[in-house]
Protein backbone atom coordinates (compact mmCIF):
# COMPACT_ATOMS: atom_id res chain seq x y z
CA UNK A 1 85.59 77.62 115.38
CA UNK A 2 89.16 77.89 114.26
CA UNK A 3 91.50 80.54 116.25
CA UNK A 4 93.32 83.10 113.34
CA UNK A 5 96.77 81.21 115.02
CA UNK A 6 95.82 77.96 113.58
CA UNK A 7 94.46 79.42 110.25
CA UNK A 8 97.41 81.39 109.88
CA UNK A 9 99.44 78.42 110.50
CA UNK A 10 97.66 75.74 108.04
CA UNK A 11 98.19 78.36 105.01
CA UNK A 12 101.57 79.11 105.74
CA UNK A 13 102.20 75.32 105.71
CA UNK A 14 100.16 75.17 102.43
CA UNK A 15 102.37 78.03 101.15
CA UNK A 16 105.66 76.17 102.27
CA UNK A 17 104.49 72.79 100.29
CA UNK A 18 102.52 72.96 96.95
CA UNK A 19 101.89 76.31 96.07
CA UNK A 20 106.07 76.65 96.71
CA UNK A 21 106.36 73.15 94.23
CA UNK A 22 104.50 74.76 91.31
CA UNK A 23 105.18 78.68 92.07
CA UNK A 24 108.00 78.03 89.10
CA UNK A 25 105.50 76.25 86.67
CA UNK A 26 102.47 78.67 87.13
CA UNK A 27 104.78 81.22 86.12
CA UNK A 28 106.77 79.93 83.56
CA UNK A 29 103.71 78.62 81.56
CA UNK A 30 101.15 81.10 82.36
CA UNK A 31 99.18 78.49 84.23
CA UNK A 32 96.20 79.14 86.59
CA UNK A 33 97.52 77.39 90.42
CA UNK A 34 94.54 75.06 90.17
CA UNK A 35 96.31 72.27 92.44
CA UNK A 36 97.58 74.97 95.29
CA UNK A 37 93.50 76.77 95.34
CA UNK A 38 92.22 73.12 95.54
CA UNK A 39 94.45 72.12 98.49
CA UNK A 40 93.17 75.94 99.81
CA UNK A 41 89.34 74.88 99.65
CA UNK A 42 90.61 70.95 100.61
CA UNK A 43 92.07 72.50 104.14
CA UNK A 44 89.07 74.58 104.77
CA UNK A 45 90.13 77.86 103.92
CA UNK A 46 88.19 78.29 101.19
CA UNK A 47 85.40 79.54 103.25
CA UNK A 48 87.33 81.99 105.33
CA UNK A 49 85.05 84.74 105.32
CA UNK A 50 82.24 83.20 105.15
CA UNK A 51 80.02 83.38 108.67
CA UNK A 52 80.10 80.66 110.90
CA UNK A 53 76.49 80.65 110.41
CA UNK A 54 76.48 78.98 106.84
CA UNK A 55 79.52 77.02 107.48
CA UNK A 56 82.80 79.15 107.23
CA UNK A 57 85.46 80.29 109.17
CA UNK A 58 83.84 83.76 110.34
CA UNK A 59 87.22 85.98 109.72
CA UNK A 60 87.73 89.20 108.51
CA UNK A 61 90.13 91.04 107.08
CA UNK A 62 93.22 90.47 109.68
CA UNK A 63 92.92 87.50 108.75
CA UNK A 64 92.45 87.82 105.34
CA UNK A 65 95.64 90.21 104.80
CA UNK A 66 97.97 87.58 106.66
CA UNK A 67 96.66 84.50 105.20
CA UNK A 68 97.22 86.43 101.48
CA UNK A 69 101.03 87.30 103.00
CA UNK A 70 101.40 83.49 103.55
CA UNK A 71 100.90 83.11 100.31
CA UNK A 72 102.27 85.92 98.51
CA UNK A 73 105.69 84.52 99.41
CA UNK A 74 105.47 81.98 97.53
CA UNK A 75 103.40 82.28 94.43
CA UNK A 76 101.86 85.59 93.82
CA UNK A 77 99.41 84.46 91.32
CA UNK A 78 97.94 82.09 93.91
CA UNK A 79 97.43 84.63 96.35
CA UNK A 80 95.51 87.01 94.23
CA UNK A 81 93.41 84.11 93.13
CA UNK A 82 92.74 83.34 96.17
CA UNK A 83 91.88 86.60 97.44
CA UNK A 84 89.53 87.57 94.85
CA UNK A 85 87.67 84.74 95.87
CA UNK A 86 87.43 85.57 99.29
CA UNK A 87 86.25 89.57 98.04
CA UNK A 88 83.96 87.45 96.09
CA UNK A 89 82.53 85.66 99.21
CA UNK A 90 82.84 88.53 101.46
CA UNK A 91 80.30 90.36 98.64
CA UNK A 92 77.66 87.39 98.70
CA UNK A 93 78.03 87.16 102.53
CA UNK A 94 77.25 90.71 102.93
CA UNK A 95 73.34 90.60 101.74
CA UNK A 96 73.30 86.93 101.58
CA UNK A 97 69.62 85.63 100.91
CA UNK A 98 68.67 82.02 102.02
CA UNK A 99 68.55 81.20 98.65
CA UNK A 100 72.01 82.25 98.05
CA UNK A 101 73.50 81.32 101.58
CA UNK A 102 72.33 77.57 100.19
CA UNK A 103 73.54 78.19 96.76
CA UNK A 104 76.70 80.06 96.87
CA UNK A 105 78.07 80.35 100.66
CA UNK A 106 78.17 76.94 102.04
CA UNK A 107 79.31 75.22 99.38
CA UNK A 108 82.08 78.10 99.27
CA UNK A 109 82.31 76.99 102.97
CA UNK A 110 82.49 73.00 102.47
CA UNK A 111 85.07 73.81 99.56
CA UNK A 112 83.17 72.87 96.12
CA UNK A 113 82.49 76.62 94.88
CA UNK A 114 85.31 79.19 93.68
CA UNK A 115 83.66 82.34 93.33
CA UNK A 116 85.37 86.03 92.06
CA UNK A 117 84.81 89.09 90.90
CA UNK A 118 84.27 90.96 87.52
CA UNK A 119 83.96 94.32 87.93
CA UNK A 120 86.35 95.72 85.30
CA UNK A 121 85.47 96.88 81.72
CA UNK A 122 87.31 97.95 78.89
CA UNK A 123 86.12 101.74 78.98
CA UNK A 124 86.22 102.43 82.59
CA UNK A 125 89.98 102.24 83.32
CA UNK A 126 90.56 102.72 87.03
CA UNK A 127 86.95 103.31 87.36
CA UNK A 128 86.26 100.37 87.62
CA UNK A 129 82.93 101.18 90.10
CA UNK A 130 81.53 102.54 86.67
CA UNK A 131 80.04 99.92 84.96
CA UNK A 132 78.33 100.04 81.47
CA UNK A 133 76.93 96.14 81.45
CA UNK A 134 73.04 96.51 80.95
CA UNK A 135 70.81 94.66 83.04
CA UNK A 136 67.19 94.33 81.85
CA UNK A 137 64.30 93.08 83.63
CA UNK A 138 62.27 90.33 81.96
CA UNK A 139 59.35 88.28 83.23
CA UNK A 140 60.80 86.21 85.68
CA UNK A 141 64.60 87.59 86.07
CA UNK A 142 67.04 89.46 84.29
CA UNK A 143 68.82 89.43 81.44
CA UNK A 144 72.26 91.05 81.35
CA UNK A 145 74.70 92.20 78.08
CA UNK A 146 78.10 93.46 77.71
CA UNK A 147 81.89 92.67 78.88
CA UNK A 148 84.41 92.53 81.25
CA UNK A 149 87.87 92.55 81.25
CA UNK A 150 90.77 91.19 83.72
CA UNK A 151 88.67 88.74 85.31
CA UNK A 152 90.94 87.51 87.39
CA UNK A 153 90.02 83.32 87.56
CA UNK A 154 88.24 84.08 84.62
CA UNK A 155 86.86 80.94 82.83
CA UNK A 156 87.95 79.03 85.77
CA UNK A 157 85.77 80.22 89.03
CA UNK A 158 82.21 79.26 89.20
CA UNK A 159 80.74 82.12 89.66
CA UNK A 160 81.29 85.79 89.35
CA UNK A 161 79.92 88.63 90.77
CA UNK A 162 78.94 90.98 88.47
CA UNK A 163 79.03 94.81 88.65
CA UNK A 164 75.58 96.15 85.93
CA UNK A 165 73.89 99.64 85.17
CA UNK A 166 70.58 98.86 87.53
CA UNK A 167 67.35 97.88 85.88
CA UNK A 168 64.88 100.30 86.81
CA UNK A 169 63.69 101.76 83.35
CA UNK A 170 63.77 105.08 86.13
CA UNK A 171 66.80 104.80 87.61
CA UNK A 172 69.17 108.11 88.41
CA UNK A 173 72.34 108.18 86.95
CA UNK A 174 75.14 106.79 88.59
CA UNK A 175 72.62 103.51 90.69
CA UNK A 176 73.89 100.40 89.86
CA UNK A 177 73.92 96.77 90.84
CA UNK A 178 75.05 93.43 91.27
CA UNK A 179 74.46 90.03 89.94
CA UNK A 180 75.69 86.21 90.45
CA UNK A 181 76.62 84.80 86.97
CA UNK A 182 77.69 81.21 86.64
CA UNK A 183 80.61 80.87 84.51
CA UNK A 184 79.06 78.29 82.07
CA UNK A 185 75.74 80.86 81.92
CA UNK A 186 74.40 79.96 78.11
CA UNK A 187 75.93 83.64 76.38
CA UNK A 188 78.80 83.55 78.52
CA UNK A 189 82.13 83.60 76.24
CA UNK A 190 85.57 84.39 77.59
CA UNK A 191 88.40 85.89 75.91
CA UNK A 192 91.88 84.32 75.22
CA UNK A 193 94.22 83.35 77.99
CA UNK A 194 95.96 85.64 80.18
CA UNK A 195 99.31 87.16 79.17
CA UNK A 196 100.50 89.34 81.18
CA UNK A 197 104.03 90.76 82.22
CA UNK A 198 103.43 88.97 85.42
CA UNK A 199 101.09 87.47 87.85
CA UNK A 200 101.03 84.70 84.78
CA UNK A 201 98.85 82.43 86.60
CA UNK A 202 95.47 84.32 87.84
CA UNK A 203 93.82 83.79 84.34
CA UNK A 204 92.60 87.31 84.03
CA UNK A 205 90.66 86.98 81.18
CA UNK A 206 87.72 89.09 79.36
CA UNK A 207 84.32 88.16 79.64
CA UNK A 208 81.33 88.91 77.23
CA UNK A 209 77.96 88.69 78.54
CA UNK A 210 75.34 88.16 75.50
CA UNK A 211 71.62 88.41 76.90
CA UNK A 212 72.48 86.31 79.47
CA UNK A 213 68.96 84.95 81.89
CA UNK A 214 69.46 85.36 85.42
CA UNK A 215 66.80 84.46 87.76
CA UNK A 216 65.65 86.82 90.61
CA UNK A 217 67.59 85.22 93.08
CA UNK A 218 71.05 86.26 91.32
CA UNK A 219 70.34 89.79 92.09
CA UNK A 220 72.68 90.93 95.37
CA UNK A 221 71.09 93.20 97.57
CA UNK A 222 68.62 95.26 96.06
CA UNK A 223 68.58 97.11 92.63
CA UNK A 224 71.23 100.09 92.77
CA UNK A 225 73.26 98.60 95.63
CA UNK A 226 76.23 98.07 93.91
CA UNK A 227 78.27 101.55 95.34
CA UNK A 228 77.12 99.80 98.56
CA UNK A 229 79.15 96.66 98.11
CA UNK A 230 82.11 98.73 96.25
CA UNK A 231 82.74 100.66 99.14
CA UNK A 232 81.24 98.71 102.18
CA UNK A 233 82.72 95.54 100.73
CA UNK A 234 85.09 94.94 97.95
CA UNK A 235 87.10 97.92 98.65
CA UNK A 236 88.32 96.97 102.05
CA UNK A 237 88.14 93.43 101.32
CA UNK A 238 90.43 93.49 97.92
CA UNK A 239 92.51 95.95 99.21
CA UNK A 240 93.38 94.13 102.34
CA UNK A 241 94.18 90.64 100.20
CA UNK A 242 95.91 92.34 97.86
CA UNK A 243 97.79 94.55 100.95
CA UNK A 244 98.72 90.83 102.01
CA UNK A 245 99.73 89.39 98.87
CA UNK A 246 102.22 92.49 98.00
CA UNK A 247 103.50 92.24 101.77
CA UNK A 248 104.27 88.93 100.87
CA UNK A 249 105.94 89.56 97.85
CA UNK A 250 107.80 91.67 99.14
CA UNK A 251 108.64 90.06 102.43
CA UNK A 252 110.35 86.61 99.37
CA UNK A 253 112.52 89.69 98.13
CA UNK A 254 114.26 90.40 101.37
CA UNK A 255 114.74 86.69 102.03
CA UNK A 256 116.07 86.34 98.81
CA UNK A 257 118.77 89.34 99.43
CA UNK A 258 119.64 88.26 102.95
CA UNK A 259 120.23 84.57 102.25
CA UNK A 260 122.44 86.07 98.90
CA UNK A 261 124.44 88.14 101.30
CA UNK A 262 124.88 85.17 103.64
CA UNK A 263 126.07 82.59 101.50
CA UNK A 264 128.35 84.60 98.79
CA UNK A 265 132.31 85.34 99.28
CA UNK A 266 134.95 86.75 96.73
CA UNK A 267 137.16 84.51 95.56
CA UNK A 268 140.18 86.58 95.79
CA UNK A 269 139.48 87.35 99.34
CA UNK A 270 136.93 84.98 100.87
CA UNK A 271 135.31 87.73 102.56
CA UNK A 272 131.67 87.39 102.74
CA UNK A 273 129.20 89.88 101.01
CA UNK A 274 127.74 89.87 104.89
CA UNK A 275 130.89 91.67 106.23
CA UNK A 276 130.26 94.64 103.66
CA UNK A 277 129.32 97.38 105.53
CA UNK A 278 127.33 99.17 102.61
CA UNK A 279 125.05 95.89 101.60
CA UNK A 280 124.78 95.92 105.53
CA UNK A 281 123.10 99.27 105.55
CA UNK A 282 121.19 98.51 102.40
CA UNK A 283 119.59 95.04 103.27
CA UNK A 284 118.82 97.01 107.13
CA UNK A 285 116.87 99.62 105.23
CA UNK A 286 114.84 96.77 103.47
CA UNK A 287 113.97 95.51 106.03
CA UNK A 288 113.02 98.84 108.06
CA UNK A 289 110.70 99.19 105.18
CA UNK A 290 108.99 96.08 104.90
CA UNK A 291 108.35 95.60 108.95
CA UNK A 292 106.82 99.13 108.94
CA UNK A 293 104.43 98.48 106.26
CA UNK A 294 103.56 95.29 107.59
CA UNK A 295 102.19 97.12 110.48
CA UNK A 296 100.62 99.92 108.69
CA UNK A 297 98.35 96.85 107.07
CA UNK A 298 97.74 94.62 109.76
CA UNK A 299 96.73 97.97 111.57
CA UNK A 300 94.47 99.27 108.75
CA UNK A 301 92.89 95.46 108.79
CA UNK A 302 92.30 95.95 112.57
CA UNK A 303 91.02 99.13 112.46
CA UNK A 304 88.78 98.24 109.47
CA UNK A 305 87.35 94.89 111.48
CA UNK A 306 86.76 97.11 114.54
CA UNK A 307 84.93 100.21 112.19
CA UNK A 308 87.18 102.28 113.43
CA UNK A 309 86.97 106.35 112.15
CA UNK A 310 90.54 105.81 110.76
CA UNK A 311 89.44 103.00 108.72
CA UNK A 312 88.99 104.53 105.15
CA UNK A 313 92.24 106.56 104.98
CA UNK A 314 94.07 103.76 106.69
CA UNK A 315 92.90 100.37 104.13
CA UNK A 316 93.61 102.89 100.72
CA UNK A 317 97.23 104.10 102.39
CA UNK A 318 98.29 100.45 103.27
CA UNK A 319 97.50 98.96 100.00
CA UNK A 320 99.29 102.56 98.37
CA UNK A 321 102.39 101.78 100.49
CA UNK A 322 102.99 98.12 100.36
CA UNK A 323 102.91 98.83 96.48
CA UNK A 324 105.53 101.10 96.88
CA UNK A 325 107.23 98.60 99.35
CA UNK A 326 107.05 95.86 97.01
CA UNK A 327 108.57 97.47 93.87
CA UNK A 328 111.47 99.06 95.96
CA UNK A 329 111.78 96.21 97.64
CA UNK A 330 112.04 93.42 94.95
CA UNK A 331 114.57 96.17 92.78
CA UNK A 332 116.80 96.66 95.36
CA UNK A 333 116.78 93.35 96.03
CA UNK A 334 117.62 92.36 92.38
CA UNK A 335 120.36 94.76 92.83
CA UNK A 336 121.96 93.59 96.21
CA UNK A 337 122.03 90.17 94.36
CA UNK A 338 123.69 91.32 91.65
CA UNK A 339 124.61 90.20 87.92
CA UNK A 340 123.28 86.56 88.98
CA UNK A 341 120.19 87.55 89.67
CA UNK A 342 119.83 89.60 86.58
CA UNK A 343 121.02 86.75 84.42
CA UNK A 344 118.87 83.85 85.88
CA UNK A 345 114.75 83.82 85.18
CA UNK A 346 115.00 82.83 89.00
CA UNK A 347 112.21 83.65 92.17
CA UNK A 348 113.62 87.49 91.93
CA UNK A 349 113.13 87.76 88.23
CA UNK A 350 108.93 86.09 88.79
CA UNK A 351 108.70 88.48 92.16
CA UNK A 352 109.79 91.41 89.81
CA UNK A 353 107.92 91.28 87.11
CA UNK A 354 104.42 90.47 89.88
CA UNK A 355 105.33 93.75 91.86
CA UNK A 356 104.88 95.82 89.10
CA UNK A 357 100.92 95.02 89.34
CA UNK A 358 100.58 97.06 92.24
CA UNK A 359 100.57 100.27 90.67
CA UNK A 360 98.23 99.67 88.22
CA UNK A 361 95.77 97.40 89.38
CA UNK A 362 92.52 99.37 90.20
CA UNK A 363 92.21 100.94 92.13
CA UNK A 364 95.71 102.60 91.03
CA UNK A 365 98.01 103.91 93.68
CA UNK A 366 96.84 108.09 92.66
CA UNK A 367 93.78 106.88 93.33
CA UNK A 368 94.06 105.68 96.58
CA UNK A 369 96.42 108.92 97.68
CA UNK A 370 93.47 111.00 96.14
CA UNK A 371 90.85 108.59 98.42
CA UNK A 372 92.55 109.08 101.31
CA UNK A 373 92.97 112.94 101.55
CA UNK A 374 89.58 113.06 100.47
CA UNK A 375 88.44 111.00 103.30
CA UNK A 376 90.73 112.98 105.55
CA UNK A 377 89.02 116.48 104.72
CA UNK A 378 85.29 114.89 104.68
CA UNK A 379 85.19 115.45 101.13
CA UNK A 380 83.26 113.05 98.76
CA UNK A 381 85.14 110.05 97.43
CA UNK A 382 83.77 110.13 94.07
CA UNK A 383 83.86 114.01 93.47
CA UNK A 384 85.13 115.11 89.80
C-alpha cells in the first residue's frame, strides 16, 4: 500500500502540472476541472479513502486535508471537487454493503466512478442535516422526490449521495436517511450552470428529484441513519478537505506576496520592497498565521484519525480558523501587492474571490464556533 509521503508527493506534482495549466481557464469560464479530476482518478488517488480491502488507498483524513492543500494552491475549484468526492466515498465506505463495495467503491478505487454529495436544499440554509426530500417505499425499492441545491459536481459526478426524510410511514421526527442516486436516474433534472462569485469551476448546481426508483441496494446504512453519517462521516470528512483546500488557498496568497516583495524596486531609488521594514513585519505576520493554522488542521486530522476526545471541538475550530486565515490572508495579500494586483484579474484576484466561500459554505463559520463550545460543555450539538 502507498506510504501518505508518496501520496502526498504524486498530488502535489499533479497540482504543479495540469490543474496549475488550466487553474486560469476553469476560472475564467466557469468550467468544471474535468482534465485535472481525471489525471486525479488516472494516478490513483481517486480512491484515497477507500479501504484497502475493495481496492483503495486506505487513508484518512491527514491525508485527506494535505492532499486537498496540494491542491488548493493551485486551483481551488479542483480541490473542492475533489474533496467532495472523497466525503462522498468516505460515506459509502462507512456502511458499505457487498453490493455497493462492487458497485460504487472499487470502481471509485480503479478510477472510473466520481461520486459526491447532495445534501443541501433550498429551505434548510446552513441546516443542511435537515432534509425535506421524501423517500417512499414501493414494492421492490424506493422512490424519492424533491431538490437539492449547490451540488457541488452536480450534473457531472456519477453518483450522489443523497440526504431524504426516512421512509418508515412511523418514523419520529427528525430520522432520516441516505440514498445512492445515479446522476442520469430517469426524473433526475439539474438546474443551470454554476455562477458563482468564485470557486467558478465545481459546477454546483441544483438538482430535482421527480419520483425517482431506487432499488434496495441504494439505501446506505439502515433507514434513519443519516445523522449517523452527518456527524460520524461527512462532518469530519468535508471539513477536513475543505480545512485543506482553504490552507491551500491561503498558503498561494503568501507566495504570491513574498515573491511581489522580492522581485519589485522603486524606480527613483532601486530599493527593493524586501528592504521595507513595515511590508517586512506584515508579510512575517502572514506567515505566523498561516503556519499556525496549518498545524491546528493537520492536528485536528490526527486527532480525528486516532478518535481522540478532542476530536469534535478540534475538526469544527480548524475548518472556522483556516476560513478566517484564508480571507485575511488573500486581503492582505492583495494589499502588500498593491495597485497591480488590484488592477490585473490575476491568481490574487481568482484566490480572492474563492476565499470568500469559507464563511458561508455550510456548515457556516457561527456554526462551527457554536459546535464547538457546545461540544466543549457536553451540551447537545443540535439543541435549539
Amino acid at each position: 500500500m502507498r506510504d501518505l509521503a508518496s501520496i502526498v508527493a504524486t498530488a502535489r506534482e499533479l497540482a504543479a502540472g495540469p490543474v496549475r495549466a488550466n487553474a486560469e481557464r476553469t476560472d475564467a469560464l466557469a468550467r468544471w476541472p474535468e482534465e485535472n479530476l481525471r489525471a486525479l482518478q488516472a494516478a490513483g488517488l481517486a480512491g484515497l479513502v477507500v479501504p484497502a480491502a475493495h481496492g483503495g488507498l486506505g487513508q484518512g483524513l491527514v491525508a485527506l486535508a494535505q492532499v486537498c492543500e496540494a491542491l488548493g494552491r493551485e486551483c481551488a475549484s479542483t480541490a473542492l471537487s475533489f474533496g467532495m468526492h472523497c466525503v462522498g466515498a468516505a460515506v459509502i465506505a462507512s456502511k458499505a454493503t457487498p453490493h455497493q463495495a462492487r458497485a460504487y467503491l472499487e470502481p471509485i478505487a480503479a478510477g472510473t466512478h466520481l461520486t459526491t454529495l447532495a445534501l443541501s436544499e433550498p429551505g434548510s440554509g446552513a441546516h443542511f442535516y435537515y432534509p425535506s426530500v421524501r423517500l417512499a417505499a414501493v414494492d421492490g425499492g424506493y422512490r424519492v422526490s424533491g431538490a437539492k441545491t449547490l451540488v457541488t459536481s452536480g450534473a457531472r459526478a456519477d453518483s450522489y449521495v443523497v440526504s431524504t426524510v426516512a421512509a418508515a410511514p412511523d418514523a419520529p421526527p427528525g430520522h432520516f436517511s441516505c440514498v445512492l442516486v445515479a446522476r442520469d436516474a430517469p426524473g433526475v433534472t439539474w438546474g443551470p450552470p454554476w455562477a458563482g462569485l468564485g470557486m467558478r469551476g465545481n459546477s454546483s448546481t441544483s438538482m430535482e428529484l421527480r419520483d425517482v426508483a431506487l432499488s434496495t441496494d441504494e439505501l446506505l446504512g439502515a433507514e434513519g441513519d443519516q445523522i449517523w453519517f452527518v456527524f460520524e462521516v461527512v462532518a469530519p470528512y468535508f471539513l477536513m478537505a475543505m480545512s485543506g483546500t482553504y490552507l491551500g488557498l491561503a498558503s498561494a496568497a503568501l507566495d504570491l506576496a513574498r515573491a511581489h516583495l522580492e522581485r519589485r524596486t522603486y524606480q527613483h531609488s532601486g530599493a527593493s520592497l524586501a528592504e521595507v521594514s513595515v511590508l517586512q513585519h506584515r508579510l512575517g505576520t502572514l506567515w505566523a498565521h498561516v503556519e499556525r493554522t496549518r498545524r491546528l488542521v493537520y492536528w485536528a486530522a490526527a486527532e480525528a484519525d486516532a478518535r481522540g476526545p478532542a476530536a469534535l471541538p478540534a475538526l469544527c475550530s480548524a475548518k472556522a480558523e483556516v476560513a478566517g486565515c484564508a480571507v485575511d490572508v488573500v486581503n492582505d495579500a492583495m494589499t502588500l501587492c498593491g495597485g497591480i494586483a488590484y488592477r490585473d484579474d490575476g491568481p490574487l484576484a481568482r484566490l480572492l474571490r474563492d476565499a470568500r466561500a469559507a464563511h458561508v459554505m455550510a456548515p457556516t463559520t457561527d456554526l462551527l464556533r457554536t459546535w464547538a463550545g457546545r461540544a466543549l460543555l457536553g451540551q447537545p450539538l443540535l439543541a435549539p
